[in-house]
N, C-alpha and C. Protein backbone atom coordinates (compact mmCIF):
# COMPACT_ATOMS: atom_id res chain seq x y z
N UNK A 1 114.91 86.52 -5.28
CA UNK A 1 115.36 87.83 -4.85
C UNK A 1 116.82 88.01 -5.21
N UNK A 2 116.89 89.22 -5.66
CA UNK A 2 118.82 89.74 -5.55
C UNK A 2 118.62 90.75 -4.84
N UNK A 3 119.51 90.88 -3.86
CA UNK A 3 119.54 91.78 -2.88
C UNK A 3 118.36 91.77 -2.36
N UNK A 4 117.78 93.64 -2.44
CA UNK A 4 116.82 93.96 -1.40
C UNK A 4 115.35 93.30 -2.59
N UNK A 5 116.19 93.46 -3.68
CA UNK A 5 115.24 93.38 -5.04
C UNK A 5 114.30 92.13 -5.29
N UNK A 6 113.00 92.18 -5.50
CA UNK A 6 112.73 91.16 -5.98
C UNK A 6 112.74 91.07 -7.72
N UNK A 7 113.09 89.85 -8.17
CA UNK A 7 113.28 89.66 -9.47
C UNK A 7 112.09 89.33 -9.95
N UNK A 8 111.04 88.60 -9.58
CA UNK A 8 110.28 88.06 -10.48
C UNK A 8 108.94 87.64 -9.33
N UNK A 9 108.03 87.77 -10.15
CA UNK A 9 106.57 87.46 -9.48
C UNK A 9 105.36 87.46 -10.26
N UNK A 10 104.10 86.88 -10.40
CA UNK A 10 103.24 86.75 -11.35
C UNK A 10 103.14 88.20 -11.70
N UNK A 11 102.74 89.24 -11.00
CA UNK A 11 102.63 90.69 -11.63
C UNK A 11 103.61 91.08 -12.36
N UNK A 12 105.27 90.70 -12.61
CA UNK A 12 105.60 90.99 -13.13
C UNK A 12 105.67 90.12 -14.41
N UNK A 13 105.67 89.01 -14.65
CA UNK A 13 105.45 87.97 -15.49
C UNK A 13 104.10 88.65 -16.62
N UNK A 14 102.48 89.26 -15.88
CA UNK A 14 101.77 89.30 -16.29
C UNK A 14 102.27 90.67 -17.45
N UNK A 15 103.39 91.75 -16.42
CA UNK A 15 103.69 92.72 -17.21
C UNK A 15 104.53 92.43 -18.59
N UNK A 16 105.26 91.70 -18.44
CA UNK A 16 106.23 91.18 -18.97
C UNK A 16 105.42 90.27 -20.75
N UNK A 17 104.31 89.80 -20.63
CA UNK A 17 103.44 89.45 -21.35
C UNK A 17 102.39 90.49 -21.92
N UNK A 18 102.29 91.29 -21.46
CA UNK A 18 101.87 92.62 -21.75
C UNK A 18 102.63 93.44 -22.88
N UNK A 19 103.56 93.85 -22.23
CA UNK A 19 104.96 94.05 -23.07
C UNK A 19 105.07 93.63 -24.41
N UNK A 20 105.13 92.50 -23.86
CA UNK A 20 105.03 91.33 -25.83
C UNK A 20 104.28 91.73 -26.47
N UNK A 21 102.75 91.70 -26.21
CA UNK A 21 101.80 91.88 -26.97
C UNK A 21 101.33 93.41 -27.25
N UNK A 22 102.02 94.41 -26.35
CA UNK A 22 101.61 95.96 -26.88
C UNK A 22 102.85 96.64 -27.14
N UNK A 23 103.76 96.08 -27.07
CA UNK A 23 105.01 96.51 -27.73
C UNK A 23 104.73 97.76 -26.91
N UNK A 24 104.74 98.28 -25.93
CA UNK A 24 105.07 99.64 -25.24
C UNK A 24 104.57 99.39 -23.62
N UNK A 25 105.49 99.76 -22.87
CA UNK A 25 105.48 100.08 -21.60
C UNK A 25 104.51 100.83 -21.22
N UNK A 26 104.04 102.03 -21.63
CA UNK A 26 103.02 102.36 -20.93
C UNK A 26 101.54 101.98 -21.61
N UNK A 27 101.59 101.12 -23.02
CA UNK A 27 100.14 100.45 -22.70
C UNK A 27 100.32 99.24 -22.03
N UNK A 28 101.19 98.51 -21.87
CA UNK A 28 101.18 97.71 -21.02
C UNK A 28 100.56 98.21 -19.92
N UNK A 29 101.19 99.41 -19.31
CA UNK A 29 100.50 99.19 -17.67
C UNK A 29 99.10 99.96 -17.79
N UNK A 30 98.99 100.30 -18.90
CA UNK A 30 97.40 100.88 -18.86
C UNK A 30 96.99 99.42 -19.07
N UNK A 31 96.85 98.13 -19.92
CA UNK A 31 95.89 97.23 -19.48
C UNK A 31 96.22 96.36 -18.24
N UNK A 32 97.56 96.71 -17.67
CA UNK A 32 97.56 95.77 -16.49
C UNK A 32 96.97 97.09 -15.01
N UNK A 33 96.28 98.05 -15.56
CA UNK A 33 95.90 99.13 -14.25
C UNK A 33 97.03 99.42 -13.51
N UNK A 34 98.24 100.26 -14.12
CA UNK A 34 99.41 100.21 -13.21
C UNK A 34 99.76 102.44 -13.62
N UNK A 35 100.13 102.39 -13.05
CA UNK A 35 100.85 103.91 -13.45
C UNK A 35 101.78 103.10 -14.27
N UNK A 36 102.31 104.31 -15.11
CA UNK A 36 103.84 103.95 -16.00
C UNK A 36 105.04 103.63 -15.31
N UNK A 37 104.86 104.66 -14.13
CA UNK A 37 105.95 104.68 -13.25
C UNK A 37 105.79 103.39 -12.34
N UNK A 38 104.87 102.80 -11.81
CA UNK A 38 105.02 101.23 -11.38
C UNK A 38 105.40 100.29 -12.36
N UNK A 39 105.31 100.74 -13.36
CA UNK A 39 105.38 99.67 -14.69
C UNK A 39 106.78 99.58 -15.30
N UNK A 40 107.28 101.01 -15.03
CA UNK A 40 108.82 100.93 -15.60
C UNK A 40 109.77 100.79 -14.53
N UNK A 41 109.26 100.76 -13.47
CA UNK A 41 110.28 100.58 -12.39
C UNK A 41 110.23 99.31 -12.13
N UNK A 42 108.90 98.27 -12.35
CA UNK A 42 108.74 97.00 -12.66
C UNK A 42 109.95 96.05 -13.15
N UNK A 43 110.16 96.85 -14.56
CA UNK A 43 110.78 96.29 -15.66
C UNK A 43 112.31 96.77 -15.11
N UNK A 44 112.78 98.03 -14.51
CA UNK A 44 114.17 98.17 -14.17
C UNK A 44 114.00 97.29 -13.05
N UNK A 45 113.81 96.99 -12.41
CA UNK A 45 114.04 95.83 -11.41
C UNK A 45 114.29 94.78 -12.12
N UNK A 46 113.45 94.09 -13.26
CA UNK A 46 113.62 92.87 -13.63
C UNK A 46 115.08 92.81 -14.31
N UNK A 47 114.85 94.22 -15.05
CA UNK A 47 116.22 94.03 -15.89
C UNK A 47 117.93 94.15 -15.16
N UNK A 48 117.52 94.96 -13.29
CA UNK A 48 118.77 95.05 -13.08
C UNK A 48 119.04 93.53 -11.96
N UNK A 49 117.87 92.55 -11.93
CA UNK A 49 118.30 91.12 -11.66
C UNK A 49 118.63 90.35 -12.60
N UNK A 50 118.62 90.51 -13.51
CA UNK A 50 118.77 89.53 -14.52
C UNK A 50 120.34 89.46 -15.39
N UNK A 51 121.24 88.31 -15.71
CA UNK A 51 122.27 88.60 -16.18
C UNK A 51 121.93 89.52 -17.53
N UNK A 52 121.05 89.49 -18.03
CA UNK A 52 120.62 90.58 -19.25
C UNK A 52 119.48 90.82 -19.25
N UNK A 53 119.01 92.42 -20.00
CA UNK A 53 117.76 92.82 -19.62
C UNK A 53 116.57 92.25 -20.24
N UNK A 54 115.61 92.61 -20.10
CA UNK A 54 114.44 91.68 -20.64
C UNK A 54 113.90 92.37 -21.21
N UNK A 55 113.46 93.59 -21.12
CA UNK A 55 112.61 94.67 -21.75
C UNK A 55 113.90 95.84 -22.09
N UNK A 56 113.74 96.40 -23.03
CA UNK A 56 114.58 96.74 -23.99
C UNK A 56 113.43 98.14 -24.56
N UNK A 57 114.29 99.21 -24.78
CA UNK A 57 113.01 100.41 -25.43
C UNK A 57 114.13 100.54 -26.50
N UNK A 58 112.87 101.31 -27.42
CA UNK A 58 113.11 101.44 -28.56
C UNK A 58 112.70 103.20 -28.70
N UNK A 59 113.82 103.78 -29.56
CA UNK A 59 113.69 105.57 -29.43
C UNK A 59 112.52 105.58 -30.07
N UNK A 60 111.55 106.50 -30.09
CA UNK A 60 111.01 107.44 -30.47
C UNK A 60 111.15 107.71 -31.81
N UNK A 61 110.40 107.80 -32.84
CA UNK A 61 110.49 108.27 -34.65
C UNK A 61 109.36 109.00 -34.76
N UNK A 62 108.69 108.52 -36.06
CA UNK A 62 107.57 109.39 -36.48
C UNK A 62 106.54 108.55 -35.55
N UNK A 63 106.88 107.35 -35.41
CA UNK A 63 105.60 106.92 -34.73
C UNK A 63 105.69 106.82 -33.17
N UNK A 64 106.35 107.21 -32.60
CA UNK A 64 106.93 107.18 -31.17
C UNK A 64 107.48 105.94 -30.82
N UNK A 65 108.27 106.10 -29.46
CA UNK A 65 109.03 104.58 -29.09
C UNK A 65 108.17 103.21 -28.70
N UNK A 66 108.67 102.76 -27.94
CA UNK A 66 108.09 101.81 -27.78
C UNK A 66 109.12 100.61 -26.92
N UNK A 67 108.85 99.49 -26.52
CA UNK A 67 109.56 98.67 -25.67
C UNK A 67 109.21 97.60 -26.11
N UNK A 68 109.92 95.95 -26.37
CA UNK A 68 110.17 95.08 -26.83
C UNK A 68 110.63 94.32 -25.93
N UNK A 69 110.76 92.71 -25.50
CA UNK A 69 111.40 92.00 -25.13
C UNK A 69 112.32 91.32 -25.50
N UNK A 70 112.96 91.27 -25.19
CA UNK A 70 114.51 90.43 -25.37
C UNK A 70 114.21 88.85 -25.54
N UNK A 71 115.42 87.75 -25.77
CA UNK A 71 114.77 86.47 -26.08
C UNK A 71 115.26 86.24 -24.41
N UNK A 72 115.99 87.09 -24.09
CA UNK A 72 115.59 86.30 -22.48
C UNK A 72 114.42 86.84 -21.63
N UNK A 73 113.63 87.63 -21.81
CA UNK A 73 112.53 88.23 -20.83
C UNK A 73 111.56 87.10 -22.02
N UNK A 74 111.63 86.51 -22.96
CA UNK A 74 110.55 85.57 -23.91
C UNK A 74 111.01 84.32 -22.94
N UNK A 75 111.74 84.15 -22.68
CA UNK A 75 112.47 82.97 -22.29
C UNK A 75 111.65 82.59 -20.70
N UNK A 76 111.77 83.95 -19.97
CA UNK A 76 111.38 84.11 -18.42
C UNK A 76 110.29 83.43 -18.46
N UNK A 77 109.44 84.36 -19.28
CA UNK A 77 108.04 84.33 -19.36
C UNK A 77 107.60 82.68 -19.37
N UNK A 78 108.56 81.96 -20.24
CA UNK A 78 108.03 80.76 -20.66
C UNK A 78 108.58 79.19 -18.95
N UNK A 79 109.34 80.06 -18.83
CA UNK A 79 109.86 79.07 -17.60
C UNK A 79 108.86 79.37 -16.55
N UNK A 80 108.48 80.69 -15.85
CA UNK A 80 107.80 80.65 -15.01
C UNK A 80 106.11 80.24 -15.24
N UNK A 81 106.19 80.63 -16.77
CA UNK A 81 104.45 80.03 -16.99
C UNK A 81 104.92 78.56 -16.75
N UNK A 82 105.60 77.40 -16.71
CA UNK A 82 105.82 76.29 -16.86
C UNK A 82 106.12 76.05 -15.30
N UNK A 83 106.83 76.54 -14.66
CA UNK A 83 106.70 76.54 -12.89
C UNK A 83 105.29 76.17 -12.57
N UNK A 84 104.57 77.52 -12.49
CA UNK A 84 103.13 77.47 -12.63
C UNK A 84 102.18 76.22 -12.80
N UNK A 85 102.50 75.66 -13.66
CA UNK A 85 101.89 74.79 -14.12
C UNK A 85 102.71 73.39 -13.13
N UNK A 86 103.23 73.45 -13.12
CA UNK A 86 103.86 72.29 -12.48
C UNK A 86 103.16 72.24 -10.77
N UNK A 87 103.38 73.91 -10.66
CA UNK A 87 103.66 73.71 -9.21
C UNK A 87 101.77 73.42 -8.73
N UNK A 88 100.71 73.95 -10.03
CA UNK A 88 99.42 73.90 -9.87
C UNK A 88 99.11 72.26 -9.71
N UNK A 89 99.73 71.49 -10.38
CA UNK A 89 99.70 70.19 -10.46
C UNK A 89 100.03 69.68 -9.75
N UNK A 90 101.38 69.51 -9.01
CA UNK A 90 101.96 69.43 -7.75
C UNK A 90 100.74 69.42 -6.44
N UNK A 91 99.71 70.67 -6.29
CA UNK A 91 99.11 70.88 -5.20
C UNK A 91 97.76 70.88 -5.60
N UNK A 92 97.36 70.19 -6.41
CA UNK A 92 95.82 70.28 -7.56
C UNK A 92 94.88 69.29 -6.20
N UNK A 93 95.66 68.02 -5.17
CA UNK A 93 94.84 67.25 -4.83
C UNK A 93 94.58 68.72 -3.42
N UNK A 94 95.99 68.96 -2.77
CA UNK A 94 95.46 69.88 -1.44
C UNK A 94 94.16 70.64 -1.77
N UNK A 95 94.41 70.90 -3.03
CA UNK A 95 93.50 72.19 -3.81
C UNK A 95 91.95 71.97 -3.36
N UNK A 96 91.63 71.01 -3.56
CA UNK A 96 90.24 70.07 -4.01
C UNK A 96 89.87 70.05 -2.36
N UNK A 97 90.87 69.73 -1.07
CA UNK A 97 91.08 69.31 -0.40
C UNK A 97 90.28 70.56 0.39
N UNK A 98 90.85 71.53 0.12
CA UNK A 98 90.32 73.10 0.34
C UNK A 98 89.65 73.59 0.02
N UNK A 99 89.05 73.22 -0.74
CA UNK A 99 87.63 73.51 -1.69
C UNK A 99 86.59 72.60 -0.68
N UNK A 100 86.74 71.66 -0.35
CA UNK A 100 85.76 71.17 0.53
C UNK A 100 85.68 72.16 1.91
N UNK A 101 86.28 72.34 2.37
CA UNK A 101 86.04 73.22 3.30
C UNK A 101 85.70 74.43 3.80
N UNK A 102 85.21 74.90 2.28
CA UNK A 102 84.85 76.31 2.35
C UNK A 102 83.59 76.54 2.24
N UNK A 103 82.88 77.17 2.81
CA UNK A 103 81.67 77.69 2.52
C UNK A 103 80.91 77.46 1.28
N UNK A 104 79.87 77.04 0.95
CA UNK A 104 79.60 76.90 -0.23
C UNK A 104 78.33 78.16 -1.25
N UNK A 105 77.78 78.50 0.12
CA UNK A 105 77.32 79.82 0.01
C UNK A 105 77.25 80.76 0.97
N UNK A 106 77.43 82.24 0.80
CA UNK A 106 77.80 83.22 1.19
C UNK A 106 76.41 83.61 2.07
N UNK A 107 76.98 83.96 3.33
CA UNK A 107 76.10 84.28 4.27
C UNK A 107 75.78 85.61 4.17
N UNK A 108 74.84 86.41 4.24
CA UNK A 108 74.13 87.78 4.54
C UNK A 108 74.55 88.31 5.48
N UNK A 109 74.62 89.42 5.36
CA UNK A 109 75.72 90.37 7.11
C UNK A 109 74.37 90.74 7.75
N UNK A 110 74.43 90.52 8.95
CA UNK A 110 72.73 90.77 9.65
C UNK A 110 72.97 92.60 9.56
C-alpha cells in the first residue's frame, strides 16, 4: 500500500499482463471483464505508487493509440509472478493439509 492506495494485487498483475500482450488498455479490460474505467484507474493507481509508471499510452494515428509497458511494469510483473511462486511453495504442504479436509463430494440442497 501507499497511502490510502493499493499498489499491487493479482488483478492488477493479471491487468498488467494483459497490457503486454494487447498493447491497449481497453482490450485489456475487455479480456480481463473490467469496464475501461476500472481498468484505467487500475493502471493510474499502479502508476501513481510506483517510483515510475508502468503503463505508458501511446497517442492515437491512423491506427489509434494504444498503451505499452514500461521495463518497470515488465519488471513488476516478473517479481510478483516469482513471489507467487515462492510463496505457493512455501504453503504447498498446509495446502494438501486442506485439501484433506474438505468435502470430497458436493451434497444436494434438500
Amino acid at each position: 500500500m501507499t497511502g490510502d492506495l493499493i499498489a499491487l494485487g493479482p488483478g492488477k498483475v493479471d491487468l498488467l499482463e494483459s497490457i503486454g500482450q494487447e498493447g491497449s488498455i481497453s482490450q485489456a479490460a475487455r479480456e480481463r471483464h473490467l469496464s475501461y474505467r476500472r481498468a484505467w484507474n487500475m493502471v493510474d493507481t499502479m502508476n501513481q505508487c510506483f517510483k515510475e509508471p508502468l503503463v505508458v499510452s501511446i497517442t492515437g494515428g491512423k491506427g489509434g493509440g494504444g498503451a505499452i509497458l514500461t521495463e518497470g511494469g515488465k519488471k513488476i510483473i516478473q517479481l510478483y509472478r516469482k513471489m507467487e511462486k515462492k510463496a505457493e511453495d512455501a504453503t504447498r504442504a498446509e495446502g494438501k493439509s486442506l485439501q484433506k479436509l474438505l468435502l470430497t463430494t458436493r451434497r444436494e440442497a434438500d
